[in-house]
N, C-alpha and C. Protein backbone atom coordinates (compact mmCIF):
# COMPACT_ATOMS: atom_id res chain seq x y z
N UNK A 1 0.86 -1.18 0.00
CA UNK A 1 0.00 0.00 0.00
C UNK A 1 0.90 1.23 0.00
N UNK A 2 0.70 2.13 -1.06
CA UNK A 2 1.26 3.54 -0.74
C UNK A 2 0.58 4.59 -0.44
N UNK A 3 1.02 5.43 -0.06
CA UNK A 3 0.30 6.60 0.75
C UNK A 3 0.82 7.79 -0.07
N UNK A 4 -0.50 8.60 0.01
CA UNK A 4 -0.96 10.36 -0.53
C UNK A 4 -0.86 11.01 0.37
N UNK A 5 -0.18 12.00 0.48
CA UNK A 5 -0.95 13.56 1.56
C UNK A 5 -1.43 13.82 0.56
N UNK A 6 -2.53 14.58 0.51
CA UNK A 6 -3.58 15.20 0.07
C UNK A 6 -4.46 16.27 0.95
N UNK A 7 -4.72 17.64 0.88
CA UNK A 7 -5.65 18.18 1.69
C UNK A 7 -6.93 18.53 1.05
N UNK A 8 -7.56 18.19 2.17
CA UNK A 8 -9.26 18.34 1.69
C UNK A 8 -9.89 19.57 2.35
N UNK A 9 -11.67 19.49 2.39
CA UNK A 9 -12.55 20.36 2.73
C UNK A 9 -13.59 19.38 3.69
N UNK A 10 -14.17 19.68 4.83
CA UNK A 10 -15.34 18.65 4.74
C UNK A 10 -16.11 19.78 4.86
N UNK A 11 -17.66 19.43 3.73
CA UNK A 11 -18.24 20.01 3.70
C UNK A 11 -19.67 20.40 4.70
N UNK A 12 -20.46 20.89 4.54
CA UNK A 12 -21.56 20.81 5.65
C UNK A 12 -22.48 19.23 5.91
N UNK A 13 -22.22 18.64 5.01
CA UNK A 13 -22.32 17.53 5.03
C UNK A 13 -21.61 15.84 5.05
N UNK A 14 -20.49 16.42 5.40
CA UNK A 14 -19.96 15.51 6.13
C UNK A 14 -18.92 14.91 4.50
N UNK A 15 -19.09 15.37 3.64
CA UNK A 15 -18.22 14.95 2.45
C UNK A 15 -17.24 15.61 2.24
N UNK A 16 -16.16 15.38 1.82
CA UNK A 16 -14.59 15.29 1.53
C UNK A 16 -14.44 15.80 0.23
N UNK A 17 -13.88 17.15 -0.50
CA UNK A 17 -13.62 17.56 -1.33
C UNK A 17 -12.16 17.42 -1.53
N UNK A 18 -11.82 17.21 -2.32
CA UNK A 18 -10.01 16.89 -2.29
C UNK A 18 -9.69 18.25 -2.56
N UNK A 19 -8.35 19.01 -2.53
CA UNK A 19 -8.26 20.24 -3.08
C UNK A 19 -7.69 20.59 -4.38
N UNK A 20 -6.91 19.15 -4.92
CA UNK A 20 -6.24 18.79 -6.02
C UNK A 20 -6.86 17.46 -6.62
N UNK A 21 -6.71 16.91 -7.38
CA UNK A 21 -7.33 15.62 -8.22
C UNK A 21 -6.07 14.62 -8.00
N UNK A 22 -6.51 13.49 -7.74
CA UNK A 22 -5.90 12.75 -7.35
C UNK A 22 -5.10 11.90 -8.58
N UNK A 23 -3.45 12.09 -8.40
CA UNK A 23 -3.00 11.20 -10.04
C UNK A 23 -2.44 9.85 -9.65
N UNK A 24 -3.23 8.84 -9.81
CA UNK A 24 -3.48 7.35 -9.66
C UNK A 24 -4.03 6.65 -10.24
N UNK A 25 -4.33 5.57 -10.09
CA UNK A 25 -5.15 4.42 -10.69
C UNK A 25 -6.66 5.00 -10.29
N UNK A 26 -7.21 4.99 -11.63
CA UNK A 26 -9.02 5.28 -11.15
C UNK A 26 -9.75 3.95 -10.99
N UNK A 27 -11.05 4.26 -10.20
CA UNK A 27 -11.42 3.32 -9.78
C UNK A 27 -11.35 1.95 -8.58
N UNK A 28 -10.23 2.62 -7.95
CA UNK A 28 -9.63 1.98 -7.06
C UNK A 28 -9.89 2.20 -5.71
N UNK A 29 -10.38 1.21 -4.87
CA UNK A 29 -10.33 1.20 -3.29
C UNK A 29 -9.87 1.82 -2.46
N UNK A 30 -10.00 2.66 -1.75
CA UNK A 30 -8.64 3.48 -0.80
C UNK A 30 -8.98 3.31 0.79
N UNK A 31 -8.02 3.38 1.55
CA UNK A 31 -8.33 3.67 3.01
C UNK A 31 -8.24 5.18 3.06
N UNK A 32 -9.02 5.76 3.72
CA UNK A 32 -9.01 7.39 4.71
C UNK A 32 -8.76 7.50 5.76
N UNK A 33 -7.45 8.33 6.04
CA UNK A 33 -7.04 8.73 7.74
C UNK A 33 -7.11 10.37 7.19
N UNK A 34 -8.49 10.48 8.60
CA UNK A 34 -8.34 12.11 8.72
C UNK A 34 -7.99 12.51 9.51
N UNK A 35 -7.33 13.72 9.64
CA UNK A 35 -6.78 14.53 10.71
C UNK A 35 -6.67 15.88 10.65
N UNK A 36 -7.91 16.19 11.64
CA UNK A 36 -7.89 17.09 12.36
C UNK A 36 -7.53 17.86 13.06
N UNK A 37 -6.72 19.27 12.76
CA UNK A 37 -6.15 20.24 13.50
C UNK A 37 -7.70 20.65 14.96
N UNK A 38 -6.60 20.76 16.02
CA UNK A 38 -7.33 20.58 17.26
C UNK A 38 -7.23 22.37 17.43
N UNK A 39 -8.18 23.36 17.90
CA UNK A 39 -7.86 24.30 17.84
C UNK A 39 -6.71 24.70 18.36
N UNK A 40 -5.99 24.29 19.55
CA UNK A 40 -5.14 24.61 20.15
C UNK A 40 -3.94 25.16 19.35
N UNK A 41 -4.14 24.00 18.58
CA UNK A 41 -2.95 23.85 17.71
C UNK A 41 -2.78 24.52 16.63
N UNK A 42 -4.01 25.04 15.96
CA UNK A 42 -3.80 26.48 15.14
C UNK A 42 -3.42 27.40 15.68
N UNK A 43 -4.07 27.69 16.93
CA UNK A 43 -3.68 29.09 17.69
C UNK A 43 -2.04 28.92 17.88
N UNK A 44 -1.67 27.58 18.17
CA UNK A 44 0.42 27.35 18.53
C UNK A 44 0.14 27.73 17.14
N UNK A 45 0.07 27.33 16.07
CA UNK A 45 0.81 27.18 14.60
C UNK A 45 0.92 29.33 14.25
N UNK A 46 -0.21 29.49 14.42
CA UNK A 46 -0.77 30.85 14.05
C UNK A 46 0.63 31.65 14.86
N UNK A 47 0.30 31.52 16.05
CA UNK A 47 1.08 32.45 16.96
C UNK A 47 2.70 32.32 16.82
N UNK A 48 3.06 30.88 16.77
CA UNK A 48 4.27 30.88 15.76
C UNK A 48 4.49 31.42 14.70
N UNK A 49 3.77 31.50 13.95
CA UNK A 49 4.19 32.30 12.41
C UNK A 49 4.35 33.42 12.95
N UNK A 50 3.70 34.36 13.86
CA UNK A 50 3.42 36.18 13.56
C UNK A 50 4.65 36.30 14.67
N UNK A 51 5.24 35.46 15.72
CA UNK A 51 6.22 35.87 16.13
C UNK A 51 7.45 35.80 15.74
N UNK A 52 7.68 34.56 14.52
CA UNK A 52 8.49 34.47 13.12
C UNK A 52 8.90 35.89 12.27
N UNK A 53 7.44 36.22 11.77
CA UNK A 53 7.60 37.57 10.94
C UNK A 53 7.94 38.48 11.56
N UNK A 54 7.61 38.64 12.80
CA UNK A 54 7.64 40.07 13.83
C UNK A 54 9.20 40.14 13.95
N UNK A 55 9.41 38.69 14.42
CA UNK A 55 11.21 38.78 14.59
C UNK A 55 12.27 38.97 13.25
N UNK A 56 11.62 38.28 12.58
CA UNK A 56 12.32 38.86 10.95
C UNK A 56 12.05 40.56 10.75
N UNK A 57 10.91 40.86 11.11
CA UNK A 57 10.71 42.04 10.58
C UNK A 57 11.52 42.95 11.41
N UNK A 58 11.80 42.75 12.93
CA UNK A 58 12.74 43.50 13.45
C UNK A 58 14.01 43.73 13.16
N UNK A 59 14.74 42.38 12.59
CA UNK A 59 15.91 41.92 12.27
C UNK A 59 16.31 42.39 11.21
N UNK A 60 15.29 43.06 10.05
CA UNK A 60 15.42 43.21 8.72
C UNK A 60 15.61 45.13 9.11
N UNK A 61 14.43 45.20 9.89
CA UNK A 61 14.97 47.05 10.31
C UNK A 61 16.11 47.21 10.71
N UNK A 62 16.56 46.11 11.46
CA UNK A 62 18.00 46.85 12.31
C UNK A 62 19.01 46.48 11.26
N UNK A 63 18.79 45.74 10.08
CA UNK A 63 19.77 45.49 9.16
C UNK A 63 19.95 46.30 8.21
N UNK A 64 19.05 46.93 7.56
CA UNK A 64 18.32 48.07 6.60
C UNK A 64 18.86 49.52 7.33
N UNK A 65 18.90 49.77 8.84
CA UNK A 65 19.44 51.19 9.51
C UNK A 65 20.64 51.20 10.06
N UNK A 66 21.61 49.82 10.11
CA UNK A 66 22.79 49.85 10.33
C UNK A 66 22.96 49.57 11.70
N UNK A 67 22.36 49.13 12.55
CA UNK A 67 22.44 48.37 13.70
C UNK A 67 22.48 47.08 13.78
N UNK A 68 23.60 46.86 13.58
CA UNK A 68 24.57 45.61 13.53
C UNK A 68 25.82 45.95 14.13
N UNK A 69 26.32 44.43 14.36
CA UNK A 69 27.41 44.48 15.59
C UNK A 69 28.04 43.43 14.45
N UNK A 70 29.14 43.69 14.39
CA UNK A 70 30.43 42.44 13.70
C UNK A 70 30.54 41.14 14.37
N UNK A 71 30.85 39.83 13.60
CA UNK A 71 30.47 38.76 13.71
C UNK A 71 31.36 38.62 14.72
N UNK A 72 32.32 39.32 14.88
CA UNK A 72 33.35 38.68 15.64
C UNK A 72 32.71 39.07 17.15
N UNK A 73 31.70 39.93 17.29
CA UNK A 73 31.53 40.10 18.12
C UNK A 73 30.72 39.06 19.06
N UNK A 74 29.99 38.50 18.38
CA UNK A 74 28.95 37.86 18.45
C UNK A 74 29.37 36.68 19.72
N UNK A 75 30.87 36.05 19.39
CA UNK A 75 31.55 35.15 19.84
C UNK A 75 31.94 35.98 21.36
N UNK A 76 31.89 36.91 22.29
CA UNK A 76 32.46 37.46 22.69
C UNK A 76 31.99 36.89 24.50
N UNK A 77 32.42 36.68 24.98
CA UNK A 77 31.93 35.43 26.33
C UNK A 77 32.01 33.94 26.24
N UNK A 78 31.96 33.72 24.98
CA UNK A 78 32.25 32.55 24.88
C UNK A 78 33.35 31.46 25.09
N UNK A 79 34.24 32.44 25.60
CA UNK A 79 35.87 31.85 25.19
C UNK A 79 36.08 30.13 25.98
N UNK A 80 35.15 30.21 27.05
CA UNK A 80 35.15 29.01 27.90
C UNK A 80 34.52 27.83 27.58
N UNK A 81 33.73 28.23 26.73
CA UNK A 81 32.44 26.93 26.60
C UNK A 81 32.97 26.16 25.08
């Protein structure tokens, strides 16, 4: 047996829209494992991304206005570890 990711829709009625067409053998038998994002876990996924961009977006201002420190600096406490 081989396996698809594929993402779907379920609709108000309980049916499965694929979002792409499936390129395989037609006519053929399949098993379905669905899975369900739990809200929690959008809100982690969500809140990860915007603190991603936020931190890029800070990183990109202080790079763009010249607030940067030399690499060598970066190393600077470290000498022990």
């Amino acid at each position: 047996m081989k396996a698809i990711k594929v993402m779907a829709t379920i609709d108000e009625h309980g049916q499965l829209t694929l979002d792409h067409p499936l390129i395989t053998d037609k006519n053929s038998r399949v098993e379905v494992i669905i899975l369900i994002a739990e809200a929690a876990e959008i809100d982690e996924d969500e809140l990860s991304k915007k603190v991603i961009v936020e931190d890029f977006r800070q990183a990109w201002h202080e790079a763009m206005t010249g607030q940067t420190i030399p690499v060598a600096r970066l190393w600077e406490g470290f000498e022990d570890v």
